[in-house]
PDB file of N, CA and C in Angstrom:
ATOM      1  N   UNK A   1      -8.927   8.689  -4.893  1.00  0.00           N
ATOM      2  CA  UNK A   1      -8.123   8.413  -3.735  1.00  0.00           C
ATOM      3  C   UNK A   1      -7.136   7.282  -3.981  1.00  0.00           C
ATOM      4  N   UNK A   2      -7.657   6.460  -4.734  1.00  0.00           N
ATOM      5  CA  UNK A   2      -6.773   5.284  -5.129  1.00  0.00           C
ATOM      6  C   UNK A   2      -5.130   6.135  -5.540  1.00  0.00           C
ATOM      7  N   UNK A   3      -5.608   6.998  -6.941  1.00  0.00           N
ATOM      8  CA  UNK A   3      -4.238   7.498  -7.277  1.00  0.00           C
ATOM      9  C   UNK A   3      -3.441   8.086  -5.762  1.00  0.00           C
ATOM     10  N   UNK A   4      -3.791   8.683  -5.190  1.00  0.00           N
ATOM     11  CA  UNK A   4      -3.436   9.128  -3.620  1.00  0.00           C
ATOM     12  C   UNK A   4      -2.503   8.099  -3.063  1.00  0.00           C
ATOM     13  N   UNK A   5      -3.264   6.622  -2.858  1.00  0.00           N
ATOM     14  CA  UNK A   5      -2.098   5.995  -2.361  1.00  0.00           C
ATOM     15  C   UNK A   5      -0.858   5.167  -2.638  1.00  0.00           C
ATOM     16  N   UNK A   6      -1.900   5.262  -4.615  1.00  0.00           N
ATOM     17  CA  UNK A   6      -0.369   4.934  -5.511  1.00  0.00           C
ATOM     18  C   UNK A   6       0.810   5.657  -5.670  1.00  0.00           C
ATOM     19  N   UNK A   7       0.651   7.357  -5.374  1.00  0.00           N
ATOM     20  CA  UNK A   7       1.542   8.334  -5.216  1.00  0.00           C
ATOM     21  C   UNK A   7       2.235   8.333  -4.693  1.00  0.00           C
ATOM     22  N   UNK A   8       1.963   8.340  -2.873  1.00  0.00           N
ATOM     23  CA  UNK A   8       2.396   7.951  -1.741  1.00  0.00           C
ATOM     24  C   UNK A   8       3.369   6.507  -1.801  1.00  0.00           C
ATOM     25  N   UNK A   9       2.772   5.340  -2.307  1.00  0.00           N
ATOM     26  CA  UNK A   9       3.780   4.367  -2.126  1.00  0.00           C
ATOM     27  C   UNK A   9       4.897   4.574  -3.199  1.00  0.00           C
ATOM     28  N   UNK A  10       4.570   4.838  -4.314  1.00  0.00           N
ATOM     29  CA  UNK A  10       5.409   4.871  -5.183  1.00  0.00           C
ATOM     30  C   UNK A  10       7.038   5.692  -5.227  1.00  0.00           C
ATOM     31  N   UNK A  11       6.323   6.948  -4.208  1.00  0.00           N
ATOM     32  CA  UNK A  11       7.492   7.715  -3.782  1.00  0.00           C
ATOM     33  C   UNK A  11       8.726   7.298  -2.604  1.00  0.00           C
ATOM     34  N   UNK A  12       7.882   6.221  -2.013  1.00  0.00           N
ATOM     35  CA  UNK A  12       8.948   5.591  -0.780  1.00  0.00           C
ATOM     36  C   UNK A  12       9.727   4.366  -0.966  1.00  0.00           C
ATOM     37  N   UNK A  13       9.242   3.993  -2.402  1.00  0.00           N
ATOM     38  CA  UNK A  13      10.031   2.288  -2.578  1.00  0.00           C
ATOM     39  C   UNK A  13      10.798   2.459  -3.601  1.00  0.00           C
ATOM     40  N   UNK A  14      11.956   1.361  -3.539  1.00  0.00           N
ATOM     41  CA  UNK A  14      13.070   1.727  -4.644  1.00  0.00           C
ATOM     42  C   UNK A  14      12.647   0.753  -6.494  1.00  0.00           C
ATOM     43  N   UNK A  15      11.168  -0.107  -6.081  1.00  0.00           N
ATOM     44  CA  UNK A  15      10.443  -0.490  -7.198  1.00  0.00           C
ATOM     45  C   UNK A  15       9.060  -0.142  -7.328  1.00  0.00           C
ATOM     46  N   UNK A  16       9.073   0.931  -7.898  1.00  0.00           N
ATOM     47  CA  UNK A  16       7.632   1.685  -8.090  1.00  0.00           C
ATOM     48  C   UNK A  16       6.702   1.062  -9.297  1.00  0.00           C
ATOM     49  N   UNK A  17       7.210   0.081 -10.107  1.00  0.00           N
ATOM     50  CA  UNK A  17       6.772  -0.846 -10.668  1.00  0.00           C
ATOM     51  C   UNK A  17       5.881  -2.234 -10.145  1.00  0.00           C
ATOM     52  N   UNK A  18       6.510  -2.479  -8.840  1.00  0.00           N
ATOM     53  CA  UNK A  18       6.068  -3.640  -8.402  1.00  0.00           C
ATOM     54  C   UNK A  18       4.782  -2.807  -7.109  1.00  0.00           C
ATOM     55  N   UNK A  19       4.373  -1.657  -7.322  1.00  0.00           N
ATOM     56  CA  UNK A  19       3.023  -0.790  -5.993  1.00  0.00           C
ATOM     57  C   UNK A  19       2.153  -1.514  -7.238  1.00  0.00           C
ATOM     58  N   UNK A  20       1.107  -2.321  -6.213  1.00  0.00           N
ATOM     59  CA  UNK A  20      -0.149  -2.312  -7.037  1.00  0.00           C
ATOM     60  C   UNK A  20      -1.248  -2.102  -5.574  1.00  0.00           C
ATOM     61  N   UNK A  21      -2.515  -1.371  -6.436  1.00  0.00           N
ATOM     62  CA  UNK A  21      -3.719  -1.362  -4.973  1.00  0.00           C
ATOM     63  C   UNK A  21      -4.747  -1.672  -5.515  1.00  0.00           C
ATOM     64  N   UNK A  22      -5.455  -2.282  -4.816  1.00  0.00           N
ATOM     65  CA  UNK A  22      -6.438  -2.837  -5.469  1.00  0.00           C
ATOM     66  C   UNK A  22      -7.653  -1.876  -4.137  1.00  0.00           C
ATOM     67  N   UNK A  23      -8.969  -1.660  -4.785  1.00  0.00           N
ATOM     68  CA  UNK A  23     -10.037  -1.276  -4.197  1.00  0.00           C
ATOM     69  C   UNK A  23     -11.455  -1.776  -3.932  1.00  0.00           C
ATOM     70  N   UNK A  24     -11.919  -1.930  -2.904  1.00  0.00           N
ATOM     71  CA  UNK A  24     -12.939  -2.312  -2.606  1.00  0.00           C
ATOM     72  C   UNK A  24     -13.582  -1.751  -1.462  1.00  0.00           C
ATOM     73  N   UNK A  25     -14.771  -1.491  -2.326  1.00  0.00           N
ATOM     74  CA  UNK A  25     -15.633  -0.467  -1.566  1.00  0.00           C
ATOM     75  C   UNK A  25     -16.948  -0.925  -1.397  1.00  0.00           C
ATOM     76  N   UNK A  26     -17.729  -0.747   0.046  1.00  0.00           N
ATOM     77  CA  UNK A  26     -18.644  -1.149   0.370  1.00  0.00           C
ATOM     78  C   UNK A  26     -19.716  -0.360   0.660  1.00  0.00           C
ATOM     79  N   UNK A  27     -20.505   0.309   1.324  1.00  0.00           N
ATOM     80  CA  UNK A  27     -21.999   1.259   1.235  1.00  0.00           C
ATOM     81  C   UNK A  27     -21.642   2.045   2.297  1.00  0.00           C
ATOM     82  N   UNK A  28     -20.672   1.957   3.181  1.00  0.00           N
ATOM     83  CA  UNK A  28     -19.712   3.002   4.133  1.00  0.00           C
ATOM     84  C   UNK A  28     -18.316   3.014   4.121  1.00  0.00           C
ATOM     85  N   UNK A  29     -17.794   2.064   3.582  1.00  0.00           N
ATOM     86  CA  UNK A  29     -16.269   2.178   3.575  1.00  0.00           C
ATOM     87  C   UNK A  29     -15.590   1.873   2.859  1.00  0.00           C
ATOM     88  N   UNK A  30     -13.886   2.285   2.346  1.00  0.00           N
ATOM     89  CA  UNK A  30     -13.522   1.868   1.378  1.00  0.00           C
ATOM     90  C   UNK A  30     -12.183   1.538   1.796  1.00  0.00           C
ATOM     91  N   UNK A  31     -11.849   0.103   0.812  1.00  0.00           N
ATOM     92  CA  UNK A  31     -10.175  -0.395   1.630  1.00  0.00           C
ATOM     93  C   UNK A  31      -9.494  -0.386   0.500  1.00  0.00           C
ATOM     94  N   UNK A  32      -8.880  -0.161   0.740  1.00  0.00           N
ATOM     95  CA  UNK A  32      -7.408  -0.282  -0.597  1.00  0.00           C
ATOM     96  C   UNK A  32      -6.550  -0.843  -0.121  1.00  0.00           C
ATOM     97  N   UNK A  33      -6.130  -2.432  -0.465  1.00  0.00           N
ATOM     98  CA  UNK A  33      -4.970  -2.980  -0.369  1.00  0.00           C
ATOM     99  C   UNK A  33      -3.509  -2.904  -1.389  1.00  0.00           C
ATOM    100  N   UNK A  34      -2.734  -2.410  -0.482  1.00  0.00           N
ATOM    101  CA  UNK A  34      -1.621  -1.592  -1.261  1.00  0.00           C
ATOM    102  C   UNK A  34      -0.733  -3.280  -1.174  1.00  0.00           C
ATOM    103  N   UNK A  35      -0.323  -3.790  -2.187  1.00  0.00           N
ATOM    104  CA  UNK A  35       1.002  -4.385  -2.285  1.00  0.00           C
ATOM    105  C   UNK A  35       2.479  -3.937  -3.095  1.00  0.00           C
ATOM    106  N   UNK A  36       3.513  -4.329  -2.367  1.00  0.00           N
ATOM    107  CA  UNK A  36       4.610  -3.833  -3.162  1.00  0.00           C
ATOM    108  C   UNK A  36       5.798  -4.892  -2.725  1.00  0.00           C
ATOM    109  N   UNK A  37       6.976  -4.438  -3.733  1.00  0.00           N
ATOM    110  CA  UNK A  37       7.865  -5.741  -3.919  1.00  0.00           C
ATOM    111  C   UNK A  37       8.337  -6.077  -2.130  1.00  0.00           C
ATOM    112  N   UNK A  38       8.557  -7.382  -2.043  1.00  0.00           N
ATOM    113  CA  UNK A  38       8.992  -7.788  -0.610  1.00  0.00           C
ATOM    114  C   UNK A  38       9.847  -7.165   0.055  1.00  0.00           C
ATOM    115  N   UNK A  39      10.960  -6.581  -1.071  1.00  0.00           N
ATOM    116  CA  UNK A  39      12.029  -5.919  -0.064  1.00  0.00           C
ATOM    117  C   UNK A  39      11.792  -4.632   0.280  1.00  0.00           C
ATOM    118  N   UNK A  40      10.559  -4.114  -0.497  1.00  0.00           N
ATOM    119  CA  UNK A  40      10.491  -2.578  -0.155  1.00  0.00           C
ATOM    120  C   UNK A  40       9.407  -2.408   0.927  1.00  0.00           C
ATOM    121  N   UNK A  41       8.560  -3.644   1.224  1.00  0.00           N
ATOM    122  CA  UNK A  41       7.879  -3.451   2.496  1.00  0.00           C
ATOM    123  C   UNK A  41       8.304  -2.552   3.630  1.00  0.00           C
ATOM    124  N   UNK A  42       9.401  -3.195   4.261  1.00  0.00           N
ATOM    125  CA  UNK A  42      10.024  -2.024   5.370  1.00  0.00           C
ATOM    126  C   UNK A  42       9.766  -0.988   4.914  1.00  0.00           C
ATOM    127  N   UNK A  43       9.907  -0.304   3.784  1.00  0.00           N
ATOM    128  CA  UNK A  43       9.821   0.894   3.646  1.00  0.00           C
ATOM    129  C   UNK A  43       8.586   1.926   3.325  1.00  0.00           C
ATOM    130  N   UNK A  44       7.614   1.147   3.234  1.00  0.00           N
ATOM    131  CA  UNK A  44       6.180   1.317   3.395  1.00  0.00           C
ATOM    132  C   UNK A  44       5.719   1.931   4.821  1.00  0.00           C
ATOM    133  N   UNK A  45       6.408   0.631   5.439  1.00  0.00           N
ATOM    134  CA  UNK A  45       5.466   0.231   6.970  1.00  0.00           C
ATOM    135  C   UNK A  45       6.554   1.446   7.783  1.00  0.00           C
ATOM    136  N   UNK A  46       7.831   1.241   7.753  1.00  0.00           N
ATOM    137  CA  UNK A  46       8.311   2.253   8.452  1.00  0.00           C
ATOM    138  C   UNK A  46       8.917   1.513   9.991  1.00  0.00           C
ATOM    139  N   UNK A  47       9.954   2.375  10.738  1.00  0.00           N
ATOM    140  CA  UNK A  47       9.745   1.674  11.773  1.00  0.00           C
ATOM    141  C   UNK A  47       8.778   2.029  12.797  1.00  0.00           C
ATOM    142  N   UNK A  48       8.421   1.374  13.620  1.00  0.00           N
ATOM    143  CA  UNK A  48       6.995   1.195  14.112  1.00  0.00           C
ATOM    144  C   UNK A  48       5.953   1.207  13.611  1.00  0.00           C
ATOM    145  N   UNK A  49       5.755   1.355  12.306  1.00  0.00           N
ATOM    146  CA  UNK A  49       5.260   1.517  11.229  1.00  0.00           C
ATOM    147  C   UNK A  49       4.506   3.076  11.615  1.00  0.00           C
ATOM    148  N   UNK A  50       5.450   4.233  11.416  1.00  0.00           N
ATOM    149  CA  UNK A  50       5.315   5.375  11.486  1.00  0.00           C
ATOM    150  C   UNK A  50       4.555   5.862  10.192  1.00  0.00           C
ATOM    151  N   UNK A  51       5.001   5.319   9.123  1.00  0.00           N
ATOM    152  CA  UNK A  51       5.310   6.187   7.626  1.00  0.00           C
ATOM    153  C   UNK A  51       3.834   5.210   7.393  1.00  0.00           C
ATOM    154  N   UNK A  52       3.324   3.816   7.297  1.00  0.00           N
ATOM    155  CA  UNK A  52       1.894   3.305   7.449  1.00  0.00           C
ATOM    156  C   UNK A  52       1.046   4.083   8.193  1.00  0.00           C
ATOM    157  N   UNK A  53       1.310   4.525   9.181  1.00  0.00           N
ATOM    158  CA  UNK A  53       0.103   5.235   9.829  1.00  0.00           C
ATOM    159  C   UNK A  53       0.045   6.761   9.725  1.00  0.00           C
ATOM    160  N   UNK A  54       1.321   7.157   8.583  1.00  0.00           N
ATOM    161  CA  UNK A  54       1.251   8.541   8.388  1.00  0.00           C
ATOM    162  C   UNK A  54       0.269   8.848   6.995  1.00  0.00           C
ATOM    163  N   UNK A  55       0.456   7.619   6.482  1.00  0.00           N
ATOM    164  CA  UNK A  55      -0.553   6.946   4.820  1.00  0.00           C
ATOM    165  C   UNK A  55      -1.922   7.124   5.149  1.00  0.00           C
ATOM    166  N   UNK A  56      -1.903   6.562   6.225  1.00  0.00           N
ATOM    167  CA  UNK A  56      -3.490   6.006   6.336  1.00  0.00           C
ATOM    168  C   UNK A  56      -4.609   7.721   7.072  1.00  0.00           C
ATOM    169  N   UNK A  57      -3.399   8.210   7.718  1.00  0.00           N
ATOM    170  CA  UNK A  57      -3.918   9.403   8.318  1.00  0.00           C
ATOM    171  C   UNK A  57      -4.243  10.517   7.434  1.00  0.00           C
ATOM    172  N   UNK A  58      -3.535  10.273   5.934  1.00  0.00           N
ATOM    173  CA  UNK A  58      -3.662  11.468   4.731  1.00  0.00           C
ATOM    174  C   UNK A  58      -5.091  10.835   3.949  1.00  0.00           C
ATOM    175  N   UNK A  59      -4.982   9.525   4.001  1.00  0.00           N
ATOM    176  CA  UNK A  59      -5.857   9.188   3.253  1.00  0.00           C
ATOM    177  C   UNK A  59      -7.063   9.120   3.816  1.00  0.00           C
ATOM    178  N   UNK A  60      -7.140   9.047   4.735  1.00  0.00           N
ATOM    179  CA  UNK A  60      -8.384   9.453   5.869  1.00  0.00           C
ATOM    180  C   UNK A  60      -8.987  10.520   6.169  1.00  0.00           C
ATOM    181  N   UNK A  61      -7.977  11.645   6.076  1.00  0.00           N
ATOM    182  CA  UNK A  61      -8.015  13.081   5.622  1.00  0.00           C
ATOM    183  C   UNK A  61      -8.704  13.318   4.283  1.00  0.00           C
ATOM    184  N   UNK A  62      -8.739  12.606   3.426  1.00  0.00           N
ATOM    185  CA  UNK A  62      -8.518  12.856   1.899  1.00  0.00           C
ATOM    186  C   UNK A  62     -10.420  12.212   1.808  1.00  0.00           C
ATOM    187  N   UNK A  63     -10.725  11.014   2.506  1.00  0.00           N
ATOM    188  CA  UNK A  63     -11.843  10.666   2.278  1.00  0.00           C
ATOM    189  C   UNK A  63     -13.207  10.838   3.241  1.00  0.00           C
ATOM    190  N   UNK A  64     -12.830  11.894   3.947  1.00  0.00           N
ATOM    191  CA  UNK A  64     -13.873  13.050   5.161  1.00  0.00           C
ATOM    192  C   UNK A  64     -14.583  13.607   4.130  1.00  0.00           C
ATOM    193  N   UNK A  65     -14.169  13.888   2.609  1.00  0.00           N
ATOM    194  CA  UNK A  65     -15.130  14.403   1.810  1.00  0.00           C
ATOM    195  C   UNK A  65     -16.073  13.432   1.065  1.00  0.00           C
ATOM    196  N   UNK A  66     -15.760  12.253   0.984  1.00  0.00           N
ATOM    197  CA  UNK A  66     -16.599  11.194   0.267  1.00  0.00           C
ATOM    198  C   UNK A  66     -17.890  10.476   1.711  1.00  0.00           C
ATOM    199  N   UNK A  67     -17.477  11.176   3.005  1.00  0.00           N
ATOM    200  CA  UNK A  67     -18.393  10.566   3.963  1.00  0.00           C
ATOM    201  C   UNK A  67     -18.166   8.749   4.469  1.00  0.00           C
ATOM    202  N   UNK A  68     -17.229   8.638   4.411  1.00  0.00           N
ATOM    203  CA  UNK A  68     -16.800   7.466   4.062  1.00  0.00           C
ATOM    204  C   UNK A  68     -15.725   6.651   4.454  1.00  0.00           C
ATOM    205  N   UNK A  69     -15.346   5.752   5.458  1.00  0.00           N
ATOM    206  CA  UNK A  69     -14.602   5.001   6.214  1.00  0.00           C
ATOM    207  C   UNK A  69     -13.399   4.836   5.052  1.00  0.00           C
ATOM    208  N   UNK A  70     -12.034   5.250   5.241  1.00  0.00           N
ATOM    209  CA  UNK A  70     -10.671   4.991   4.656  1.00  0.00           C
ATOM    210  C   UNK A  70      -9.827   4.589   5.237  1.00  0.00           C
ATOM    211  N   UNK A  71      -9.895   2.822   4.723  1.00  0.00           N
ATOM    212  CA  UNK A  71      -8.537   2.117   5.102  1.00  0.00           C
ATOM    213  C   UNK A  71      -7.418   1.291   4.455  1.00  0.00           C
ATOM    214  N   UNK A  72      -6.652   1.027   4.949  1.00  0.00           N
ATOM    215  CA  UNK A  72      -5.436   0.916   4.136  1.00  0.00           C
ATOM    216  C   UNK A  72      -4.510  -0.415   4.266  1.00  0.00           C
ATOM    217  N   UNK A  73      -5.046  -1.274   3.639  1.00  0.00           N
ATOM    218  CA  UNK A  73      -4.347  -2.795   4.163  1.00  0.00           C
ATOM    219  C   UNK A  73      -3.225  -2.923   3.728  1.00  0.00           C
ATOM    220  N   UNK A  74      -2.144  -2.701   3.758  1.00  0.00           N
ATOM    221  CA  UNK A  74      -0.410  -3.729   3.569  1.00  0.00           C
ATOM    222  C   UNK A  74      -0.471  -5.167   3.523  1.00  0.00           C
ATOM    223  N   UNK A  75      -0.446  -5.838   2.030  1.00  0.00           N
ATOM    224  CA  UNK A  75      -0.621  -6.701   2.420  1.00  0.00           C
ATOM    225  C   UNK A  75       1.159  -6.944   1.497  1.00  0.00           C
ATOM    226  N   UNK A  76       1.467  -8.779   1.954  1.00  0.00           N
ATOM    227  CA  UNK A  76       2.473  -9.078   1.062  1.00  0.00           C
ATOM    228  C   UNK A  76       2.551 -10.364  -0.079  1.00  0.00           C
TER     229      UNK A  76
END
């Protein structure tokens, strides 16, 4: 799933070099904090942060098979 949301960010920012996610997973849930370069934030989050909660809804989708809480921190 990790690759999942390196895919996803990588395709929306104009430095696909600077997506890193880091994972941490606990005995029900798993978070992946996605960072990426400062200026490409907006373009992550989206406005209203549409395109963030369209991320988090695939990847949530994606981890109904692992039984298992999927979330998705933006951090900067």
């Amino acid at each position: 799933m990790q690759e999942l949301v390196e895919y996803l960010a990588k395709a929306l920012v104009d430095n696909p070099d600077a997506v890193e996610v880091r994972t941490m997973e606990g005995d029900k849930s798993v978070i992946f904090e996605l960072r990426t370069d400062p200026s490409d934030m907006g373009k992550v989050i989206g406005r209203n942060g549409k395109i963030a909660r369209a991320m988090r809804t695939v990847v949530k989708s994606a981890g109904v098979k692992t039984g298992k809480l999927v979330h998705i921190e933006i951090l900067d």
